[in-house]
Protein backbone atom coordinates (compact mmCIF):
# COMPACT_ATOMS: atom_id res chain seq x y z
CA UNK A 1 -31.61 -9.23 33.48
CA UNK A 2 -29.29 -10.45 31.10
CA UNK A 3 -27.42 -7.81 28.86
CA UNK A 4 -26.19 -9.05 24.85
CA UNK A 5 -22.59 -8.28 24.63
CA UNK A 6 -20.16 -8.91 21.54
CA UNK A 7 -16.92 -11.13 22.84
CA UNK A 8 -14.28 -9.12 23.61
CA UNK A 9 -11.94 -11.13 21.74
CA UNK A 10 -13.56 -12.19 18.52
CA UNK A 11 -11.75 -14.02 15.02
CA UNK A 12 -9.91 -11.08 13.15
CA UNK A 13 -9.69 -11.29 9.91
CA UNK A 14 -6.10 -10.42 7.91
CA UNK A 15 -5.78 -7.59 6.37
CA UNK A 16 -4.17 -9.36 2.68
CA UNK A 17 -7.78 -11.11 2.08
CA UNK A 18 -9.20 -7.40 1.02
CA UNK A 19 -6.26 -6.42 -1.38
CA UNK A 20 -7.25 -7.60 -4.98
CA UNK A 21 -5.46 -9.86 -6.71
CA UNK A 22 -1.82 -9.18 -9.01
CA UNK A 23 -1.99 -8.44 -12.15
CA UNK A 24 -0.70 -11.16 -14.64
CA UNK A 25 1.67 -10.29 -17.56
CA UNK A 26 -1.06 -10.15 -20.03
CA UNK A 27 -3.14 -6.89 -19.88
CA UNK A 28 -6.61 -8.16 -17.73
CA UNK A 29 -10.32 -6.52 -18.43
CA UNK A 30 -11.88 -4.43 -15.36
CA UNK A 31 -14.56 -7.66 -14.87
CA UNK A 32 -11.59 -9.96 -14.35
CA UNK A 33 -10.23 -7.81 -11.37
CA UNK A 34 -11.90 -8.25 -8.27
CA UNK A 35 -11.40 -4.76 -6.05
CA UNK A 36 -12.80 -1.29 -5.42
CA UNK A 37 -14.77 0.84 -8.93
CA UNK A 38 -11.92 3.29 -8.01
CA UNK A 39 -9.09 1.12 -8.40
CA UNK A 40 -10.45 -0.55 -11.85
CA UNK A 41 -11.49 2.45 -13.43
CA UNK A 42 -7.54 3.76 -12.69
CA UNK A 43 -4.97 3.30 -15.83
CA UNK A 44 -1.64 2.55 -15.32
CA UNK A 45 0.70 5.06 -16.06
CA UNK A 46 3.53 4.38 -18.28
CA UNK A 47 6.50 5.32 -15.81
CA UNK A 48 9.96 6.91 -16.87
CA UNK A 49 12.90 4.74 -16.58
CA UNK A 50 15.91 6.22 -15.26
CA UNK A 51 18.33 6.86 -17.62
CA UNK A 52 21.65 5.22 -15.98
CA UNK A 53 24.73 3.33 -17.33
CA UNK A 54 24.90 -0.33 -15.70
CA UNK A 55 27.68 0.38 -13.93
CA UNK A 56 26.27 4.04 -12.63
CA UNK A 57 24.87 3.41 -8.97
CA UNK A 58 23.04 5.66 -6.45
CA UNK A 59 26.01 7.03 -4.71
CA UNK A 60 25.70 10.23 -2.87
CA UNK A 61 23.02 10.89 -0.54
CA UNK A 62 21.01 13.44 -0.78
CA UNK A 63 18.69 14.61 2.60
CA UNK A 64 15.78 17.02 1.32
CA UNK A 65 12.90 18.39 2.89
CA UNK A 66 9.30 17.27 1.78
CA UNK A 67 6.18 18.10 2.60
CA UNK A 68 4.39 15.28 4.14
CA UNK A 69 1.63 14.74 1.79
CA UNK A 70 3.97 14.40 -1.00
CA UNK A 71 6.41 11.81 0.97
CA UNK A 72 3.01 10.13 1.77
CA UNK A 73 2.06 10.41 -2.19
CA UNK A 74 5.82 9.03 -3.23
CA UNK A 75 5.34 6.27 -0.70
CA UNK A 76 2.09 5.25 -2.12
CA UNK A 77 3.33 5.78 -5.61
CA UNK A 78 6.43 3.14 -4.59
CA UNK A 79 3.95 0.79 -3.47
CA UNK A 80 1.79 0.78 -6.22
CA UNK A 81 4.26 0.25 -8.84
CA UNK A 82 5.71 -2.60 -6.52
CA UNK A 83 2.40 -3.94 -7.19
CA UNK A 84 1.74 -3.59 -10.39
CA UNK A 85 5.13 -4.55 -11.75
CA UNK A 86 5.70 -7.53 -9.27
CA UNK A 87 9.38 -5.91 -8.99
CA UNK A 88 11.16 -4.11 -6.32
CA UNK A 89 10.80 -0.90 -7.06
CA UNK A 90 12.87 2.01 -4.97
CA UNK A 91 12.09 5.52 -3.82
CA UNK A 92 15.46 6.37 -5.16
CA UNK A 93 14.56 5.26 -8.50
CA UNK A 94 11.78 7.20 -8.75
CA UNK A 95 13.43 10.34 -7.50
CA UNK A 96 16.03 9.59 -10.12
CA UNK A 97 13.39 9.33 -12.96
CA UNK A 98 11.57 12.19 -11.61
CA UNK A 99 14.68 14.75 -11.48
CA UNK A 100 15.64 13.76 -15.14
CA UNK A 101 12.32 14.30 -16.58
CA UNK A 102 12.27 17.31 -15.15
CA UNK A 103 15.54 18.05 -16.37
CA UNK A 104 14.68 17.72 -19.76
CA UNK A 105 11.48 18.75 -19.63
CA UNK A 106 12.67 22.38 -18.80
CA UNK A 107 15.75 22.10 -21.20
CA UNK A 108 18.25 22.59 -18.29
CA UNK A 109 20.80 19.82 -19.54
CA UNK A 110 24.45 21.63 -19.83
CA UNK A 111 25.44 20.87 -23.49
CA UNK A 112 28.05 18.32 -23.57
């Protein structure tokens, strides 16, 4: 009586050789990306560039509670505009951008 059993250690694959591959400069067609429907069909976003003088830096720090889906959503966001850009991208600079949009999107700028 001989019982079929998978091995318990078997060849693992890594988990890079599912990601697809980076974008190039040049804007590619959906056929020429290999990945997920999902992920083609997706548009990139034009994102808002903080608005900062070059020798303004991120200075104070400020310690907010979030909820965790949205830390989880600004995590993924991070990482997916690390991606697509190629460039290290920061949570702090999309906080930044984030809190001036809103700023002016709601008119609450203190007139100069």
């Amino acid at each position: 009586m001989s019982v079929d059993r998978k091995p318990a250690i078997s060849s693992r694959r890594h988990p890079g050789e599912d990601l697809p591959e980076r974008p190039s400069g040049a804007p590619a067609t959906q056929s020429a990306a290999p990945g997920p429907a999902s992920v083609q069909a997706r548009e990139p976003q034009p994102t808002a560039t903080p608005v900062e003088e070059p020798s303004e830096k991120f200075s104070d720090q400020l310690n907010t509670k979030m909820r965790p889906s949205t830390r989880t959503a600004l995590y993924e966001a991070v990482s997916v505009q690390q991606f697509i850009t190629g460039t290290r991208s920061s949570i702090q600079g999309i906080i930044d951008a984030a809190v001036l949009e809103y700023i002016d999107n709601h008119n609450l700028r203190r007139p100069s």
